[in-house]
N, C-alpha and C. Protein backbone atom coordinates (compact mmCIF):
# COMPACT_ATOMS: atom_id res chain seq x y z
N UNK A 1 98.57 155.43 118.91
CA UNK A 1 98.94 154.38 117.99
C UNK A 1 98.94 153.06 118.75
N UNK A 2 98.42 152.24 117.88
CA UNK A 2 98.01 150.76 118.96
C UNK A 2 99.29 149.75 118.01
N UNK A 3 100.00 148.79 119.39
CA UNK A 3 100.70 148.28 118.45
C UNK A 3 100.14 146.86 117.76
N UNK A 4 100.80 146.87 116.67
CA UNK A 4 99.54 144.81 116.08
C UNK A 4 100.77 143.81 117.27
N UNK A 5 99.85 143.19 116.85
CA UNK A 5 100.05 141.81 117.67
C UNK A 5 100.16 140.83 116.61
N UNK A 6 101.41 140.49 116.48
CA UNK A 6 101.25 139.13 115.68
C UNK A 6 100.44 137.40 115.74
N UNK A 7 99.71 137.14 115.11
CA UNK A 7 99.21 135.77 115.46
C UNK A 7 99.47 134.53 114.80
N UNK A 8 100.36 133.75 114.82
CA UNK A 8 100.75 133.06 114.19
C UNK A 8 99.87 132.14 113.61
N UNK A 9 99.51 131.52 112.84
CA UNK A 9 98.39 130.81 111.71
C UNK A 9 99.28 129.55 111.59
N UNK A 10 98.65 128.18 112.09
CA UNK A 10 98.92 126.73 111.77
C UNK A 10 99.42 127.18 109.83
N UNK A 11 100.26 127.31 108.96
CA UNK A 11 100.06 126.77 107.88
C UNK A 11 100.44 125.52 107.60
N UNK A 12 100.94 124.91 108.64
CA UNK A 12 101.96 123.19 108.02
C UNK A 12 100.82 122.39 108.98
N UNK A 13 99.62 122.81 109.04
CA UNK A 13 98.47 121.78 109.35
C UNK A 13 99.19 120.31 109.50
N UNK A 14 98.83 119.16 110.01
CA UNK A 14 99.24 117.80 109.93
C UNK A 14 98.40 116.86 109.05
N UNK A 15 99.20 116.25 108.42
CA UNK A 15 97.69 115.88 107.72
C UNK A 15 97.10 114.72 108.10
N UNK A 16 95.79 114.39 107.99
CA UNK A 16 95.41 114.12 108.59
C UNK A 16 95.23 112.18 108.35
N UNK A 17 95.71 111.73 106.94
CA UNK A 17 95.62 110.33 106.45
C UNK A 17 96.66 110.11 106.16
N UNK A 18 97.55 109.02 106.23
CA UNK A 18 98.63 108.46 105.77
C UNK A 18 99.09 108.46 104.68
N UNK A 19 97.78 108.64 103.18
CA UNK A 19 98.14 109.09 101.77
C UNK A 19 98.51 110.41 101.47
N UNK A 20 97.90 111.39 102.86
CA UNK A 20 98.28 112.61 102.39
C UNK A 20 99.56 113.13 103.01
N UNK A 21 99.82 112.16 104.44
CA UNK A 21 101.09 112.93 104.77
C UNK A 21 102.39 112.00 103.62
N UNK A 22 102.22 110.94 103.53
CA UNK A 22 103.26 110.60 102.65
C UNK A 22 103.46 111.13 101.25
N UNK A 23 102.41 111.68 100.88
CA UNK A 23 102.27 112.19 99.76
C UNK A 23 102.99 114.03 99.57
N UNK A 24 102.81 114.63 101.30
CA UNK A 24 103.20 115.65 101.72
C UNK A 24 104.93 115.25 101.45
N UNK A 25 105.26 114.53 102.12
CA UNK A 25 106.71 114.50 102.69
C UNK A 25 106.97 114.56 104.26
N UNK A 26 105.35 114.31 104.50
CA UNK A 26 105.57 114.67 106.15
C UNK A 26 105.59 113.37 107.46
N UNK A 27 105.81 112.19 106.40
CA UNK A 27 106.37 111.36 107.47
C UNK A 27 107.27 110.46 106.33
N UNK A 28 108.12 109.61 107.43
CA UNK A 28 108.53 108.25 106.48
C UNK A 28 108.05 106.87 106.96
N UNK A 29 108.27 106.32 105.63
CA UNK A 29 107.66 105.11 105.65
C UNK A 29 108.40 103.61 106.31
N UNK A 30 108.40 102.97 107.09
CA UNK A 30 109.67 101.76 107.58
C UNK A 30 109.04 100.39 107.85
N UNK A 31 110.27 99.85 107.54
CA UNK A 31 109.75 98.27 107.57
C UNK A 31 110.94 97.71 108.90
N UNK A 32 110.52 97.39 109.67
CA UNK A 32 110.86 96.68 110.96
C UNK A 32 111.56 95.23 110.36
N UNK A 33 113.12 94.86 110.67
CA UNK A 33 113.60 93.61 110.48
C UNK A 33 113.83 93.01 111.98
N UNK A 34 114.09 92.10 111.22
CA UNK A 34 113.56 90.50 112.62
C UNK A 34 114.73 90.84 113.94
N UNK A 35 115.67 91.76 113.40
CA UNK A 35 116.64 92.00 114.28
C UNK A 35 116.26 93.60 115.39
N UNK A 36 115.34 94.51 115.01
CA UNK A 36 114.96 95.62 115.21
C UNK A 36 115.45 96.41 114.64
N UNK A 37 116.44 96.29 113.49
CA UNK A 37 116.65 97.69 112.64
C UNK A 37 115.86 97.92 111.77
N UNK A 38 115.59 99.18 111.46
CA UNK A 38 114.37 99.93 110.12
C UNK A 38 114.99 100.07 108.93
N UNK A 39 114.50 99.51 108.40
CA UNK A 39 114.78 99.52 106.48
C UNK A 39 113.60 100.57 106.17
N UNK A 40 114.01 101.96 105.35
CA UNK A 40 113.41 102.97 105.08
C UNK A 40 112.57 102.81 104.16
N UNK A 41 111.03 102.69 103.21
CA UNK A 41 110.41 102.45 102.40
C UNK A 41 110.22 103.64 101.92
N UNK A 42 110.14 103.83 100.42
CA UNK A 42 109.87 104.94 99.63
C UNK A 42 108.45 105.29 99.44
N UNK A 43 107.64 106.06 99.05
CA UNK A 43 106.19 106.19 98.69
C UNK A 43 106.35 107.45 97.27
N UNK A 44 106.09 106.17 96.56
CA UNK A 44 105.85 106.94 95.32
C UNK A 44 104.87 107.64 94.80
N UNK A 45 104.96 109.03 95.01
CA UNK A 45 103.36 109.80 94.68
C UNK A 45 103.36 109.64 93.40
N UNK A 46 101.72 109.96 93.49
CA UNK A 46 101.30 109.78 91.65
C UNK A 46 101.75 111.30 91.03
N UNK A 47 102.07 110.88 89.98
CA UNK A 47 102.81 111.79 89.04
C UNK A 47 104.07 112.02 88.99
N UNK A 48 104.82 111.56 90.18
CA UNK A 48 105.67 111.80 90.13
C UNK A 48 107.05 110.84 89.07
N UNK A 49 108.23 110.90 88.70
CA UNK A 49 108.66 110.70 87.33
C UNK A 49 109.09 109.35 88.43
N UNK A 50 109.60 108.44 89.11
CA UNK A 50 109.28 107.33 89.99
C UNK A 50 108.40 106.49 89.73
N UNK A 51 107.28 106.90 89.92
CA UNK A 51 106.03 106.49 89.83
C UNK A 51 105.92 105.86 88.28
N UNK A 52 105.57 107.02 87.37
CA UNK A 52 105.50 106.84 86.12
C UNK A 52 106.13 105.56 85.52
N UNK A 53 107.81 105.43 85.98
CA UNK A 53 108.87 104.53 85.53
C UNK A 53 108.12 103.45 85.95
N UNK A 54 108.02 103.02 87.43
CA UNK A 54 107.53 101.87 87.98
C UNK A 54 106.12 101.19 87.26
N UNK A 55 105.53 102.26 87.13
CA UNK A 55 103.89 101.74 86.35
C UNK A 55 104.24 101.31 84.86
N UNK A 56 105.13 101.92 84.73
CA UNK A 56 105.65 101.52 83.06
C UNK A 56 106.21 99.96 83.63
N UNK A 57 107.28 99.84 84.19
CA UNK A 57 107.83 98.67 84.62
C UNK A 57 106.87 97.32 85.03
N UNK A 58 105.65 97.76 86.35
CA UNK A 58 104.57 96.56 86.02
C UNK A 58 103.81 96.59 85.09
N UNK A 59 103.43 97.27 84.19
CA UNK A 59 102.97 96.99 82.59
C UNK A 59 103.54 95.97 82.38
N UNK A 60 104.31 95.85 81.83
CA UNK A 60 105.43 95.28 80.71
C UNK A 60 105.16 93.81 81.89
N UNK A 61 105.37 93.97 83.36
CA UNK A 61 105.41 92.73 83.80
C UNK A 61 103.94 92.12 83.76
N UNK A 62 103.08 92.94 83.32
CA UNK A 62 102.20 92.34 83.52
C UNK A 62 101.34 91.65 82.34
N UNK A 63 102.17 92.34 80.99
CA UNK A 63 101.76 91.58 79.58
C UNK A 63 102.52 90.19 79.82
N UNK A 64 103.32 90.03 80.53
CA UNK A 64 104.31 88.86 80.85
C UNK A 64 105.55 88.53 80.25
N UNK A 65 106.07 89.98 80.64
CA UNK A 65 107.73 89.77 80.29
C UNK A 65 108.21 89.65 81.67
N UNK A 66 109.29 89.09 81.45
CA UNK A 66 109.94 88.68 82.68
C UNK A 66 110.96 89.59 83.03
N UNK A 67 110.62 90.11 84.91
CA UNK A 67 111.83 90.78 85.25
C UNK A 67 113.04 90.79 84.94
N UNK A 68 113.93 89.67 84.61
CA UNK A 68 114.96 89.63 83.85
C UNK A 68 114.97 89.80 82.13
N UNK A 69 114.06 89.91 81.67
CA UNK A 69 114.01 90.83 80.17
C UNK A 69 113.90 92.19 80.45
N UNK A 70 113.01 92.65 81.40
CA UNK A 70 112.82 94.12 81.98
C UNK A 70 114.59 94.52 82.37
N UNK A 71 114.85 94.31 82.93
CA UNK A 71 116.13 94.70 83.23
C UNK A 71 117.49 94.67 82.48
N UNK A 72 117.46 94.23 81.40
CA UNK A 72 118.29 93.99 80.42
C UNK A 72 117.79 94.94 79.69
N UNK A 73 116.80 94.83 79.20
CA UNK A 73 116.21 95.91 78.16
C UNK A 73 115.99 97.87 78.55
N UNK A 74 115.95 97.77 80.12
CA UNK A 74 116.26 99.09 80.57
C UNK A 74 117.92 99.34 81.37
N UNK A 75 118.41 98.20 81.22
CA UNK A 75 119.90 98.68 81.83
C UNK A 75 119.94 98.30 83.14
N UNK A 76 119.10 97.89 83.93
CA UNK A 76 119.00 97.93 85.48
C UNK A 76 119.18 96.25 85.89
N UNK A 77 119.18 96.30 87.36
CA UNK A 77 119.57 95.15 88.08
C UNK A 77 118.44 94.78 88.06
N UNK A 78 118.19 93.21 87.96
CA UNK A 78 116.70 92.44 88.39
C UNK A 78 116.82 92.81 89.40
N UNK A 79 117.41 93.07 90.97
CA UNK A 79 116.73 93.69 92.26
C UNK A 79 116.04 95.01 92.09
N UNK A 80 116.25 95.84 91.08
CA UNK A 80 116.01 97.29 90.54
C UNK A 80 114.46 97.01 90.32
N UNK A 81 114.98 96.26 89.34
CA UNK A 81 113.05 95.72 88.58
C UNK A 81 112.04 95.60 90.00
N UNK A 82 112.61 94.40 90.19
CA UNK A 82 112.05 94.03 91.39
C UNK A 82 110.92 95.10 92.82
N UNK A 83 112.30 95.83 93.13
CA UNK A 83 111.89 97.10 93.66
C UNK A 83 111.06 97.94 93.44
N UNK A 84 110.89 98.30 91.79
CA UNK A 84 110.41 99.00 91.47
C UNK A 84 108.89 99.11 91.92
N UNK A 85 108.67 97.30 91.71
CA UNK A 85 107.26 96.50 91.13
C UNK A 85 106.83 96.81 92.51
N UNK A 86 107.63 96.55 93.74
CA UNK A 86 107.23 96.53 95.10
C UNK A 86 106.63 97.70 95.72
N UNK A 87 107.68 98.85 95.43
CA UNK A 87 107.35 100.21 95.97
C UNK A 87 106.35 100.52 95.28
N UNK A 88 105.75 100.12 93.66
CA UNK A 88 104.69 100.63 93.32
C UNK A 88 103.18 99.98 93.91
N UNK A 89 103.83 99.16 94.24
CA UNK A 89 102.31 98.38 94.75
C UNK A 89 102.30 98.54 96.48
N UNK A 90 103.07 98.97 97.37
CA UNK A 90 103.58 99.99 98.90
C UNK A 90 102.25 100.81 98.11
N UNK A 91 102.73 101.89 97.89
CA UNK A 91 102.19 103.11 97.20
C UNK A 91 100.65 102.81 97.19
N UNK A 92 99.96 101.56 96.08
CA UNK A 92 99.01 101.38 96.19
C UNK A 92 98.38 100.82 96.99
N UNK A 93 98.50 99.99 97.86
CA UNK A 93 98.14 99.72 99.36
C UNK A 93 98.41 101.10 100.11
N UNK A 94 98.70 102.08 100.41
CA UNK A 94 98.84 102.98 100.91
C UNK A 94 97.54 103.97 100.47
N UNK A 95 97.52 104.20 99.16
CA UNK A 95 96.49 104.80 98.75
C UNK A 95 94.62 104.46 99.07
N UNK A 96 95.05 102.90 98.71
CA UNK A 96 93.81 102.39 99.27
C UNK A 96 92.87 102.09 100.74
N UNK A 97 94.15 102.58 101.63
CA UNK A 97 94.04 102.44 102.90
C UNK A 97 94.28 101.52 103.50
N UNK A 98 95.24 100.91 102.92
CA UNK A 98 95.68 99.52 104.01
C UNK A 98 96.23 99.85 105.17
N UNK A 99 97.24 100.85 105.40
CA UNK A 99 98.01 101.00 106.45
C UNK A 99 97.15 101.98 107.04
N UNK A 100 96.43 102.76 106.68
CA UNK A 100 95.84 103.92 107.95
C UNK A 100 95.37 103.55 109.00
N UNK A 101 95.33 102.52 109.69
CA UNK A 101 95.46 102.29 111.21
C UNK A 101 96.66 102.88 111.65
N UNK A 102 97.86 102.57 110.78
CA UNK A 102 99.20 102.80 111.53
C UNK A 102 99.61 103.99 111.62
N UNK A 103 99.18 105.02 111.22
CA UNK A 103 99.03 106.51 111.35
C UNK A 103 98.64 107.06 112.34
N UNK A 104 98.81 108.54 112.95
CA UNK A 104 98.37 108.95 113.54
C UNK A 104 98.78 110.51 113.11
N UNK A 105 97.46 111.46 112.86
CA UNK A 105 98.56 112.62 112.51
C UNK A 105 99.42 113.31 113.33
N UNK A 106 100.21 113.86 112.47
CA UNK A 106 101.24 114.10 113.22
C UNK A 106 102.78 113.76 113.63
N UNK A 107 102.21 112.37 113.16
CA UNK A 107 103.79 111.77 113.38
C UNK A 107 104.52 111.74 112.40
N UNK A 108 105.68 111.46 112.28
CA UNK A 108 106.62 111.68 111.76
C UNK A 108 107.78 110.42 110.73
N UNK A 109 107.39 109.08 112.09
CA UNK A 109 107.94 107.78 111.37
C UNK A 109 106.71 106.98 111.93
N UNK A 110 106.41 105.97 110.34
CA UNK A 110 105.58 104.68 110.72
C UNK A 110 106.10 103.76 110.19
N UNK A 111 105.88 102.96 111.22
CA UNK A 111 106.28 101.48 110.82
C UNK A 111 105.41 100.35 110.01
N UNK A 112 105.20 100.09 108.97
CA UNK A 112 104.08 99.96 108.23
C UNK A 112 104.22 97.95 108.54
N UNK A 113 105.32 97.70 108.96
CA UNK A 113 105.23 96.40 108.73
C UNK A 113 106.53 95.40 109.49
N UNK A 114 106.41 94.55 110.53
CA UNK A 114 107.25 93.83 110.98
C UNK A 114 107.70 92.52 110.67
N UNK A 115 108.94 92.44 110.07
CA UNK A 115 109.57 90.52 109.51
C UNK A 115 108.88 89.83 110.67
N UNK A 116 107.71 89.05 110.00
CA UNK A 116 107.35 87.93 111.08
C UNK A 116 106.23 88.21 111.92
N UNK A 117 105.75 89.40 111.59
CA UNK A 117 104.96 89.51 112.59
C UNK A 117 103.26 88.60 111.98
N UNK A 118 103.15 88.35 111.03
CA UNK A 118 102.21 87.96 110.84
C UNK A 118 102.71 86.61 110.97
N UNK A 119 103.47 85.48 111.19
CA UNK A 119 103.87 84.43 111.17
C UNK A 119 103.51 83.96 112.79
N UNK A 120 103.21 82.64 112.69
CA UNK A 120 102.61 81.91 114.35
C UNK A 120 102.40 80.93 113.97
């Protein structure tokens, strides 16, 4: 009788683009302040009920109601609105490949963006 040998099989592969690991759950997203602490950024996958809300939310801003009608009319804070509009458009720069330089697979935290760094 021969004994098996177990071989363990990669299944949590890394992935390999910044839309797919954020989209995984397999890294997070951060924004660098002028002081060096990280403010955590969300990535709203498509389909998800986030997502949906937010795309509903720039609609409406984009027939040209104003964040402060948006927010009265759904209950929420104009910073809420606000947010919403932001993380959905993160998301789409993400999708489109703006940030995949800043990736590397594998990792775990990226820093997608530093207060000031584009300023000189």
């Amino acid at each position: 009788m021969t004994a098996k040998t177990a071989t363990k099989k990669s299944d949590t592969a890394a992935p390999k683009t910044l839309k797919d690991a954020a989209a995984a759950g397999a890294v997070r997203l951060f924004r660098q302040r002028k002081n060096g602490t990280l403010r955590s950024l969300p990535y709203l996958a498509p389909g998800s009920d986030e997502r949906t809300q937010a795309e509903a939310v720039a609609a409406r801003r984009d027939n040209g109601e104003t964040v402060g009608s948006i927010a009265e009319d759904l209950n929420l804070s104009v910073a809420t609105v606000r947010r919403m509009i932001t993380n959905l458009l993160l998301a789409q720069q993400i999708e489109k490949g703006d940030y995949a330089d800043r990736y590397t697979p594998g990792e775990k935290k990226v820093v997608l963006s530093i207060v000031g760094e584009d300023a000189a």
